[in-house]
C-alpha atoms as a PDB file:
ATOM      1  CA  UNK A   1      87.449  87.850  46.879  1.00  0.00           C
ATOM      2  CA  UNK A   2      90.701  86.362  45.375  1.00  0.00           C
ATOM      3  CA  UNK A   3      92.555  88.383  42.414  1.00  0.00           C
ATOM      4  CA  UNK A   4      91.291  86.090  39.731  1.00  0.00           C
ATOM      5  CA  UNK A   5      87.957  86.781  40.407  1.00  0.00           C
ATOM      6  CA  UNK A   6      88.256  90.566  40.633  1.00  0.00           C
ATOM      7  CA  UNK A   7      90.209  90.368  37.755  1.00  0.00           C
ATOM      8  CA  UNK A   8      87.794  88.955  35.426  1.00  0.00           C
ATOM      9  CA  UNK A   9      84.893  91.341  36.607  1.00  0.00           C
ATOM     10  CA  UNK A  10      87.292  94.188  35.522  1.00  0.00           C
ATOM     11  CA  UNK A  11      87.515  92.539  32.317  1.00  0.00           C
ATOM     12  CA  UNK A  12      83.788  92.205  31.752  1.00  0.00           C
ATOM     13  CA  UNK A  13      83.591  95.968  32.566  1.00  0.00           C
ATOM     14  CA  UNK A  14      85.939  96.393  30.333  1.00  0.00           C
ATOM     15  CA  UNK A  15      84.118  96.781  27.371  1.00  0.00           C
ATOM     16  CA  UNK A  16      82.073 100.016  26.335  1.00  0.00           C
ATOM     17  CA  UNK A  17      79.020  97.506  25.150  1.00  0.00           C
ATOM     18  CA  UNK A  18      78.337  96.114  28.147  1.00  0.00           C
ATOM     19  CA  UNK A  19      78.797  99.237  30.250  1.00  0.00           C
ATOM     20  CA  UNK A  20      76.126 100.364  28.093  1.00  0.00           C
ATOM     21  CA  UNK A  21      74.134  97.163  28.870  1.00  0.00           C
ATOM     22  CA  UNK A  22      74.447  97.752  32.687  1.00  0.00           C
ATOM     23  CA  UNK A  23      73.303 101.048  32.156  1.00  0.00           C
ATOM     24  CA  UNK A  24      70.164  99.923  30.340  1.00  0.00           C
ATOM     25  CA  UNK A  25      69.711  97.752  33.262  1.00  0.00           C
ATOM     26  CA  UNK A  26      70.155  99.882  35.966  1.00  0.00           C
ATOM     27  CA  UNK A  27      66.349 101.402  34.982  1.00  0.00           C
ATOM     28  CA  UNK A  28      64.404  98.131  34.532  1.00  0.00           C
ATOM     29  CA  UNK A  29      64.528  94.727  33.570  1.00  0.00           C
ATOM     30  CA  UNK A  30      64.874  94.118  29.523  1.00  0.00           C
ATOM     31  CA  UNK A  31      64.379  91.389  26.965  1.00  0.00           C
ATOM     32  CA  UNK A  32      67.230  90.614  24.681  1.00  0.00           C
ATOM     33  CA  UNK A  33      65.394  92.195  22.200  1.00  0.00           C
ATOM     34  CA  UNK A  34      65.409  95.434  23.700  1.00  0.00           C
ATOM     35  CA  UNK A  35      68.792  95.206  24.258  1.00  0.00           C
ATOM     36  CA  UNK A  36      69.001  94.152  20.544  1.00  0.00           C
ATOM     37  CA  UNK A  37      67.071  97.471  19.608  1.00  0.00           C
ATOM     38  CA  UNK A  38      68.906 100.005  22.118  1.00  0.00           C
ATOM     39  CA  UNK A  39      72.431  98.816  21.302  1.00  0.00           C
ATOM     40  CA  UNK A  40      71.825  98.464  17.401  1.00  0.00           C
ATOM     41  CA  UNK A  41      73.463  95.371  17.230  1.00  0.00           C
ATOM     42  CA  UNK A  42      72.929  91.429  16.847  1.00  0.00           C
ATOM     43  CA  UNK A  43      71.250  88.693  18.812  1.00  0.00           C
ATOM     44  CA  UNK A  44      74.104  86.512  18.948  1.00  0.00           C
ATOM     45  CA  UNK A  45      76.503  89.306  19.786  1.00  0.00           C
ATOM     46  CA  UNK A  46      74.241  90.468  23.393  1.00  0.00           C
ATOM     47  CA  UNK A  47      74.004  87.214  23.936  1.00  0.00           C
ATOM     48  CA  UNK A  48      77.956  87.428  24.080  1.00  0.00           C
ATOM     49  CA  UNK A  49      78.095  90.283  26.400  1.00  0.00           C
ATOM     50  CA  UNK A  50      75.268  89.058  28.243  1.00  0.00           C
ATOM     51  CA  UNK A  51      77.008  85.565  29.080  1.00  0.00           C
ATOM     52  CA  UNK A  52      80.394  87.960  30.010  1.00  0.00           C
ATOM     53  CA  UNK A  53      78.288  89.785  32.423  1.00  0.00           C
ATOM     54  CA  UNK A  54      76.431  86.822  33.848  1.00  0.00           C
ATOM     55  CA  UNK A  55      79.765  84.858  34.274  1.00  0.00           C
ATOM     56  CA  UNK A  56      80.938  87.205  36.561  1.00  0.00           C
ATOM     57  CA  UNK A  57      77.320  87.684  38.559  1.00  0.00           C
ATOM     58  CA  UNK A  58      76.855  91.314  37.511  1.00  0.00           C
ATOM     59  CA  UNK A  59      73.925  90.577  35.744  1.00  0.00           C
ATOM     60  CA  UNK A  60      71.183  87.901  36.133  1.00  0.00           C
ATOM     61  CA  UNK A  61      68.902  86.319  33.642  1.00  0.00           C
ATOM     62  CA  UNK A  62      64.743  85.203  33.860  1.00  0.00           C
ATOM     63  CA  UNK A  63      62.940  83.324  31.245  1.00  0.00           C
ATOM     64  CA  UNK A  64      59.496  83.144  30.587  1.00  0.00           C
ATOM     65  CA  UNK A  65      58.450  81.246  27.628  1.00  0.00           C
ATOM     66  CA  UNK A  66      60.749  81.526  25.115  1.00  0.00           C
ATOM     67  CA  UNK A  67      61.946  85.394  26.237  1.00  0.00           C
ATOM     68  CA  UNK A  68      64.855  86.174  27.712  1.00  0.00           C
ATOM     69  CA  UNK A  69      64.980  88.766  30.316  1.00  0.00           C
ATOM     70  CA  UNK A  70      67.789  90.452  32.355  1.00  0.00           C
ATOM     71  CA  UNK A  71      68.239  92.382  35.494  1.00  0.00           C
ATOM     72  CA  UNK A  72      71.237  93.711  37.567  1.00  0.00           C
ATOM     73  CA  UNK A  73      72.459  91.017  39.852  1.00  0.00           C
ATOM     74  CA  UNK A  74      76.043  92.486  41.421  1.00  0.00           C
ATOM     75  CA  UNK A  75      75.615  89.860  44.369  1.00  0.00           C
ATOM     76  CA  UNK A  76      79.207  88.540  44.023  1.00  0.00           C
ATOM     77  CA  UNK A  77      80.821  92.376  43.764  1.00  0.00           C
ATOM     78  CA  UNK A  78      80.591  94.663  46.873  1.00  0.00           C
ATOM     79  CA  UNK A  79      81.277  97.185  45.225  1.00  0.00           C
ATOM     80  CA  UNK A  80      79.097  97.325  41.960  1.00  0.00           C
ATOM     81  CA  UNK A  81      76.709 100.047  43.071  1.00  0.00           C
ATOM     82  CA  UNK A  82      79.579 102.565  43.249  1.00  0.00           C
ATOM     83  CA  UNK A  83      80.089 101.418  39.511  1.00  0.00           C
ATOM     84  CA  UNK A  84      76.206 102.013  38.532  1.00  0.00           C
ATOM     85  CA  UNK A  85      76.283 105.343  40.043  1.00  0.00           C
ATOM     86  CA  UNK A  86      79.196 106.654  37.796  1.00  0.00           C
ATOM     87  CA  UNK A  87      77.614 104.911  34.462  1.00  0.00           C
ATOM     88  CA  UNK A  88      75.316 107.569  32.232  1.00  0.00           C
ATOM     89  CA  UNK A  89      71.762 107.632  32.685  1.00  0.00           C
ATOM     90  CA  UNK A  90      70.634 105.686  30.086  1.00  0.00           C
ATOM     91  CA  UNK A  91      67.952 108.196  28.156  1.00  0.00           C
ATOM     92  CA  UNK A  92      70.889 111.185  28.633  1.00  0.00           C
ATOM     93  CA  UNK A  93      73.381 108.633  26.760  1.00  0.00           C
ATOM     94  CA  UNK A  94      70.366 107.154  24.027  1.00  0.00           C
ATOM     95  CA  UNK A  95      67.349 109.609  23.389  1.00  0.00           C
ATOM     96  CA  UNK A  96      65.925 106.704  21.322  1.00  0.00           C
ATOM     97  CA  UNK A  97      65.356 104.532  24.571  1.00  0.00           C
ATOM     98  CA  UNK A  98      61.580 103.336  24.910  1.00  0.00           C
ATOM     99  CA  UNK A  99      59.710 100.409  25.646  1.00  0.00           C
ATOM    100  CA  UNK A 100      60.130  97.796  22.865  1.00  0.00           C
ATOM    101  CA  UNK A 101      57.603  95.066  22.878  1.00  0.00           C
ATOM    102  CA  UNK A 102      58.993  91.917  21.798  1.00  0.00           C
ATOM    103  CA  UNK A 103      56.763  89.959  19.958  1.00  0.00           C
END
């Protein structure tokens, strides 16, 4: 991997947001509006993260209709399972976390 490239993944893991976003993930796949719901914040603005994260293949994206779902990719990182080991579990960080249903 050249130093550009590792360089922008440590960028996109960077941020505090999207740390917890790959937490949320590490559980289960989720719909941008549960990521909406668990991170208490806007549409457009996961939509920001989640195009960081996906950039830099740490994340991985599935539609179905007009839905949005996400899911862990890490296939361009050797070493992102070290880095979802050391993130929080995500019901110790958010007691609130449950299954939204997006309608």
């Amino acid at each position: 991997m050249d130093i550009d490239k590792l360089a922008e993944i440590y960028k996109a893991l960077g941020d505090k947001t999207r740390l917890r976003i790959l937490s949320l993930l590490k559980a289960e796949e989720r719909c941008v509006c549960e990521l909406v719901e668990f991170l208490g914040i806007s549409q457009p603005t996961v939509s920001q993260h989640m195009r960081r994260l996906k950039s830099v293949h740490l994340v991985k994206e599935r539609r179905q209709g007009r839905w949005v779902y996400y899911s862990l990719d890490g296939s361009a990182w050797p070493f992102f399972h070290f880095i979802l080991e050391s993130l929080p579990d995500p019901e110790q960080e958010n007691k609130t976390v449950r299954k939204v249903v997006c309608d």
